[in-house]
C-alpha atoms as a PDB file:
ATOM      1  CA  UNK A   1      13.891  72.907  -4.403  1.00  0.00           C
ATOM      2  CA  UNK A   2      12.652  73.706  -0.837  1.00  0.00           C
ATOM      3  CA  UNK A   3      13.058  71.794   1.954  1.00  0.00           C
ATOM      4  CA  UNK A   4       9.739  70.868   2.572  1.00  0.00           C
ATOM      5  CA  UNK A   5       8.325  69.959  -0.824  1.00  0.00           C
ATOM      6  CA  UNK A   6       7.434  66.815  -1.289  1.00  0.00           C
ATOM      7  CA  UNK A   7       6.736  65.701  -4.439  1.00  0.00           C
ATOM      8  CA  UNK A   8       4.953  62.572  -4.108  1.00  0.00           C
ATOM      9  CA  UNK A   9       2.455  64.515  -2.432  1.00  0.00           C
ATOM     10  CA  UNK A  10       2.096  67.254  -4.997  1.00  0.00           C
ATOM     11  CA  UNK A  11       1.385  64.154  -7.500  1.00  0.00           C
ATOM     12  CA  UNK A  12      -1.098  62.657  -5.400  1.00  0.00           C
ATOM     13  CA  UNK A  13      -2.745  65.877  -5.049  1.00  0.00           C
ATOM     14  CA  UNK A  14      -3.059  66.957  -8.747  1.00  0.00           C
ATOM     15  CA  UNK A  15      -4.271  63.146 -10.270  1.00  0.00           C
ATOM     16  CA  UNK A  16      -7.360  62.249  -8.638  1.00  0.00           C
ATOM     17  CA  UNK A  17      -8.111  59.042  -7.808  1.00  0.00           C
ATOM     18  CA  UNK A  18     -10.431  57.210 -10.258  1.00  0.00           C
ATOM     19  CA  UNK A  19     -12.494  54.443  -9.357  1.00  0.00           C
ATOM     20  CA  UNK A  20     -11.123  50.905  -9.936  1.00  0.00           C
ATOM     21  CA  UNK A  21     -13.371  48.513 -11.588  1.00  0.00           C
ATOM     22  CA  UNK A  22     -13.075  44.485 -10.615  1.00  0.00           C
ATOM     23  CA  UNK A  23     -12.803  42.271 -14.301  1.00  0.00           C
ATOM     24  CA  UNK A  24     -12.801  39.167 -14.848  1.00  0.00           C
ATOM     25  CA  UNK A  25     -11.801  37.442 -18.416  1.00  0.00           C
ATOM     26  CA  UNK A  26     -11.318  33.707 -19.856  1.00  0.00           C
ATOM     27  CA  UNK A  27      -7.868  33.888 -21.600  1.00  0.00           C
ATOM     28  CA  UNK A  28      -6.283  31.133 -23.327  1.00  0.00           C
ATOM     29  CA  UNK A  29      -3.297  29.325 -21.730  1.00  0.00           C
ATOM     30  CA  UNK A  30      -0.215  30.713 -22.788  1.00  0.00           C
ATOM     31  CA  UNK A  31      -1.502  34.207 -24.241  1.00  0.00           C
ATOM     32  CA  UNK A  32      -1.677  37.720 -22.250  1.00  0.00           C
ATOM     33  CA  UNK A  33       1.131  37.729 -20.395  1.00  0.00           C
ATOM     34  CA  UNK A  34       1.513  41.501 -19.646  1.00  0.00           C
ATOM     35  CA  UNK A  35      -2.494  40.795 -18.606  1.00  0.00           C
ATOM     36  CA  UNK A  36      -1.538  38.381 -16.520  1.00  0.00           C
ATOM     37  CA  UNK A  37       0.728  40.122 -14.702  1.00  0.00           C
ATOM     38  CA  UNK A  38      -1.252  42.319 -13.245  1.00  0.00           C
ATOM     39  CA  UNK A  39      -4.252  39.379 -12.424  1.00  0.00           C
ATOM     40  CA  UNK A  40      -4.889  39.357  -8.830  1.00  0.00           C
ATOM     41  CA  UNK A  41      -6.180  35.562  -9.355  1.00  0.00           C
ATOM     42  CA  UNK A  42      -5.544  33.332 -11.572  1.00  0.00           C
ATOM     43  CA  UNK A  43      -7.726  29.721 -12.398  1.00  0.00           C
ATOM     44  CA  UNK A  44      -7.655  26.723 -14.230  1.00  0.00           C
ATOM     45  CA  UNK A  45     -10.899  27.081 -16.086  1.00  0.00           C
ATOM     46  CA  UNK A  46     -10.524  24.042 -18.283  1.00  0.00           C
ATOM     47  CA  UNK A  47      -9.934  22.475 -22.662  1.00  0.00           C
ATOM     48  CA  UNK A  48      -6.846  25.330 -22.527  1.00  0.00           C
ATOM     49  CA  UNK A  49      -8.547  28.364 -20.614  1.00  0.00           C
ATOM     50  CA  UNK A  50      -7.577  30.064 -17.959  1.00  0.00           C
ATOM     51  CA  UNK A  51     -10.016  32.768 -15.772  1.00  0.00           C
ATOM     52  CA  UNK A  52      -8.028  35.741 -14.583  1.00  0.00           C
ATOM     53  CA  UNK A  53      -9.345  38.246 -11.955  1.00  0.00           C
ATOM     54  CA  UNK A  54      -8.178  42.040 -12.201  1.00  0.00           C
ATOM     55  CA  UNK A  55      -8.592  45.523 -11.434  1.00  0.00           C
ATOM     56  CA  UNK A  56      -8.660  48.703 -13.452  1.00  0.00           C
ATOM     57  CA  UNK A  57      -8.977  52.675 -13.069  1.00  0.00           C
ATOM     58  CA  UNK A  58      -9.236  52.681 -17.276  1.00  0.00           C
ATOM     59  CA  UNK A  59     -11.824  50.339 -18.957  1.00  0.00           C
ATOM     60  CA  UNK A  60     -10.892  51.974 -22.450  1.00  0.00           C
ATOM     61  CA  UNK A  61      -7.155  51.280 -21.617  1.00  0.00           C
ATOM     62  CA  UNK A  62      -8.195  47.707 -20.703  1.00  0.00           C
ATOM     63  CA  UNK A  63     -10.478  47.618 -23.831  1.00  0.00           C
ATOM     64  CA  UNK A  64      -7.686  48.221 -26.420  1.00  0.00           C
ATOM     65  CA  UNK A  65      -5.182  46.390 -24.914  1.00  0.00           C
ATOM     66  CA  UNK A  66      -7.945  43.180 -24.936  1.00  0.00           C
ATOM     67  CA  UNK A  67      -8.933  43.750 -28.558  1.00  0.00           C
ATOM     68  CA  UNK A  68      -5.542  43.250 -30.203  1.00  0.00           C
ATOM     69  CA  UNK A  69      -5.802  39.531 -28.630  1.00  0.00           C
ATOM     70  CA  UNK A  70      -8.952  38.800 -30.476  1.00  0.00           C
ATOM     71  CA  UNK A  71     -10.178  35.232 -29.692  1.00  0.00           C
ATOM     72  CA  UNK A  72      -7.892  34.451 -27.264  1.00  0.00           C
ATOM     73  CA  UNK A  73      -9.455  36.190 -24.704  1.00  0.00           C
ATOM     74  CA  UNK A  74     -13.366  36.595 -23.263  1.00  0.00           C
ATOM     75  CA  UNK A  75     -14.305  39.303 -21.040  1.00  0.00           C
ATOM     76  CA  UNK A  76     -16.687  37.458 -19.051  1.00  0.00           C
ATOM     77  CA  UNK A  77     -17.433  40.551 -16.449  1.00  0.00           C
ATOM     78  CA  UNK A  78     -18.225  43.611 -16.422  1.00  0.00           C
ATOM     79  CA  UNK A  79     -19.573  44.034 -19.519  1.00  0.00           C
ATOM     80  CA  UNK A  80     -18.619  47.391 -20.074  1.00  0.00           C
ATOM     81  CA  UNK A  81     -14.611  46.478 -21.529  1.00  0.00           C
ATOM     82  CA  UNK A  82     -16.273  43.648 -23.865  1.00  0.00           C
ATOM     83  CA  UNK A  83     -18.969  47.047 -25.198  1.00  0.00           C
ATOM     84  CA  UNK A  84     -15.848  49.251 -25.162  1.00  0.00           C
ATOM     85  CA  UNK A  85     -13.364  46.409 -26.811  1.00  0.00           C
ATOM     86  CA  UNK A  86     -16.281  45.776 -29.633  1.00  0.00           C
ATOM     87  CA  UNK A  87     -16.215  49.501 -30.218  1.00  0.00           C
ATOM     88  CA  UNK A  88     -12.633  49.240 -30.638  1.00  0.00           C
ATOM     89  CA  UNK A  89     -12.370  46.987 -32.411  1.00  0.00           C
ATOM     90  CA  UNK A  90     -14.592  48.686 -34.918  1.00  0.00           C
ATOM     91  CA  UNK A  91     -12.891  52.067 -34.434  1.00  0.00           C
ATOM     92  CA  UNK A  92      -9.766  49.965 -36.264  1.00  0.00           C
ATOM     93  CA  UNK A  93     -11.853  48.378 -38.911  1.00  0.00           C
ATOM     94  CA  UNK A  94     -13.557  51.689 -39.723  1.00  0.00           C
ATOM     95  CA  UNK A  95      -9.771  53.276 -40.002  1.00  0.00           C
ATOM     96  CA  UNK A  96      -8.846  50.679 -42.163  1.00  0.00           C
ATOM     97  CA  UNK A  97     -11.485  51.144 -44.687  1.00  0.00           C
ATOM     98  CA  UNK A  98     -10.566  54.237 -45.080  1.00  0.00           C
ATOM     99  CA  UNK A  99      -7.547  54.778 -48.001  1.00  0.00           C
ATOM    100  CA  UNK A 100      -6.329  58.685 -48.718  1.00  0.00           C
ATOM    101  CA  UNK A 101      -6.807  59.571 -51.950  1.00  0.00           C
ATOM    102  CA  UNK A 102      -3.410  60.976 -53.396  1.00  0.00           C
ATOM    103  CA  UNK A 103      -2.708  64.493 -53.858  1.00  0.00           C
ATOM    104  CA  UNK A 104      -2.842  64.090 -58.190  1.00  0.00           C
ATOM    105  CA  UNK A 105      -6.021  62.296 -57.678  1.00  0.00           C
ATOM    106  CA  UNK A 106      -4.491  59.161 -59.289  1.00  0.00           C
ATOM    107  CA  UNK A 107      -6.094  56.177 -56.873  1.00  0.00           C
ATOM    108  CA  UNK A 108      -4.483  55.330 -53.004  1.00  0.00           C
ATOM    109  CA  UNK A 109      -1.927  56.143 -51.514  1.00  0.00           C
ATOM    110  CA  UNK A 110      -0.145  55.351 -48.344  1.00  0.00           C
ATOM    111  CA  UNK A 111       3.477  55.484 -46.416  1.00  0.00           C
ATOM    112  CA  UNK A 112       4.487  52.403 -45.497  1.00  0.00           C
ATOM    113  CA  UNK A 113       3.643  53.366 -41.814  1.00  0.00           C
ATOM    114  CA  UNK A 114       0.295  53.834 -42.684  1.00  0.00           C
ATOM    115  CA  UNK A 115       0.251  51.048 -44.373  1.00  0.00           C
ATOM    116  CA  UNK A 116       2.000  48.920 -41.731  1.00  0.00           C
ATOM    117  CA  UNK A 117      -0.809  50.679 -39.379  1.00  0.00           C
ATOM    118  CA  UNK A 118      -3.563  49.307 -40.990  1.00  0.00           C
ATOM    119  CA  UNK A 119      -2.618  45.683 -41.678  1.00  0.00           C
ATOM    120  CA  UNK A 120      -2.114  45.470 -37.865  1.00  0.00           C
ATOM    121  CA  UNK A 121      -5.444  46.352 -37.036  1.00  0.00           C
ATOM    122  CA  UNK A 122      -6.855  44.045 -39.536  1.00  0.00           C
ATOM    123  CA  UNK A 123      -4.954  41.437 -37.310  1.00  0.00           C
ATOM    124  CA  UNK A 124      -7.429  41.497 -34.453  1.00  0.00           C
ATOM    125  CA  UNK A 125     -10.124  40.893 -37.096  1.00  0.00           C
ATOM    126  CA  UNK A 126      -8.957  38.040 -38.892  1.00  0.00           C
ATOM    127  CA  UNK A 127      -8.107  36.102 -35.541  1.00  0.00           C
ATOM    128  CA  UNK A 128     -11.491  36.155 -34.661  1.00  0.00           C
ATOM    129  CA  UNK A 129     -12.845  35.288 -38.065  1.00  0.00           C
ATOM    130  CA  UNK A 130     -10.276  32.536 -39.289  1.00  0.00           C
ATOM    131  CA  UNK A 131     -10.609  30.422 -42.222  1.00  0.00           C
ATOM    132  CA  UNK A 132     -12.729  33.337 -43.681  1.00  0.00           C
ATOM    133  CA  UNK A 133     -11.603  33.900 -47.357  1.00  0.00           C
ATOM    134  CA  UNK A 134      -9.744  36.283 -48.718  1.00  0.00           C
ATOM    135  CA  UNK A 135     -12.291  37.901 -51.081  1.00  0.00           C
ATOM    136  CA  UNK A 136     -14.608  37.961 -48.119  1.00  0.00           C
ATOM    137  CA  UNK A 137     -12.047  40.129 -46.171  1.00  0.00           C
ATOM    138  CA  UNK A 138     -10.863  42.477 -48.459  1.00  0.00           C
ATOM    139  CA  UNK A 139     -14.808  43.342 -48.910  1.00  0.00           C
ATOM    140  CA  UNK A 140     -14.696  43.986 -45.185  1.00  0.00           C
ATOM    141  CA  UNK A 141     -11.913  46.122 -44.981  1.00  0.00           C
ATOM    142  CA  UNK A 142     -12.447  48.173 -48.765  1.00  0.00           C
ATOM    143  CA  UNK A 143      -9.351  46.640 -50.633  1.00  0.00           C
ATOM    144  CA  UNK A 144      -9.703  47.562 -54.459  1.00  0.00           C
ATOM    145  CA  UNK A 145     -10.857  44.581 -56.335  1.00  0.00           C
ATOM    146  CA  UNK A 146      -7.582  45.189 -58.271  1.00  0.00           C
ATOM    147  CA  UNK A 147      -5.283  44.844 -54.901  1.00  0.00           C
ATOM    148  CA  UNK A 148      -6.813  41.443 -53.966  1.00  0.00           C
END
C-alpha cells in the first residue's frame, strides 16, 4: 500500500453523503432498544409511552426495522417512515399469501425456512390486530381451509 493512501478518505469519497432526516416516534416503555440507542432524546410521554427523537440517512431502513414492532411503536413525524412502514408491512403480508405450488402439482409446498419466513412476518400483523380470530387470519394471509 503506498504511503500516502489514506483510506478513510477514499471511503468518504466514493459513498456520498445522503441527507439525514429528523424522526420522531411514541414507543412503548421497555420495547426498541436497538431504536433507542441511537435516539438523540428521549421523553416520558405518559400511561407506558415513551417519545424518542432520531436521525436517519435511510427511511426504508428505518421503515422495516419499525414494522416488525407493530403496535408498540407510532411514528408520529415525518410521515414518510409510517407510508414506507405501512408499505412494508404489506410487502410481508403480500409474500405470505403467496404458497409455491410443488413441482408434481400436488398442493403447497415449503422448506421449513420458508416456512419459518413467513410465520415471522405474519408476527407484525397479528400484534397489531390481537384478539382477532383465527379463521379471520388465516383468510388474511391465504391458509387452506384444510390447514386451519
Amino acid at each position: 500500500m503506498p504511503a500516502d493512501h489514506d483510506p478513510h478518505a477514499m471511503v468518504e469519497g466514493t459513498v456520498p453523503d445522503r441527507p439525514r432526516t429528523g424522526t420522531t416516534l411514541r414507543v412503548r416503555e421497555g420495547t426498541l432498544h436497538a431504536v433507542r440507542r441511537r435516539a438523540s432524546d428521549v421523553r416520558e410521554d405518559g400511561a407506558g409511552w415513551q417519545r424518542l427523537s432520531l436521525e436517519t440517512d435511510d427511511l426504508d431502513m428505518l421503515a422495516e426495522e419499525l414494522v416488525a414492532h407493530g403496535p408498540n411503536v407510532v411514528v408520529l413525524e415525518p410521515a414518510e417512515p409510517a407510508r414506507r412502514g405501512r408499505a412494508a408491512a404489506a410487502g410481508r403480508a403480500d409474500g405470505c399469501r403467496r404458497p409455491r405450488a410443488r413441482r408434481d402439482g400436488a398442493g403447497v409446498s415449503e422448506s421449513a425456512t420458508e416456512r419459518l419466513s413467513r410465520l415471522l412476518a405474519m408476527v407484525p400483523w397479528l400484534l397489531s390486530h390481537q384478539g382477532v380470530p383465527v379463521a379471520q387470519a388465516a383468510r388474511e394471509f391465504g391458509v387452506p381451509e384444510r390447514q386451519r
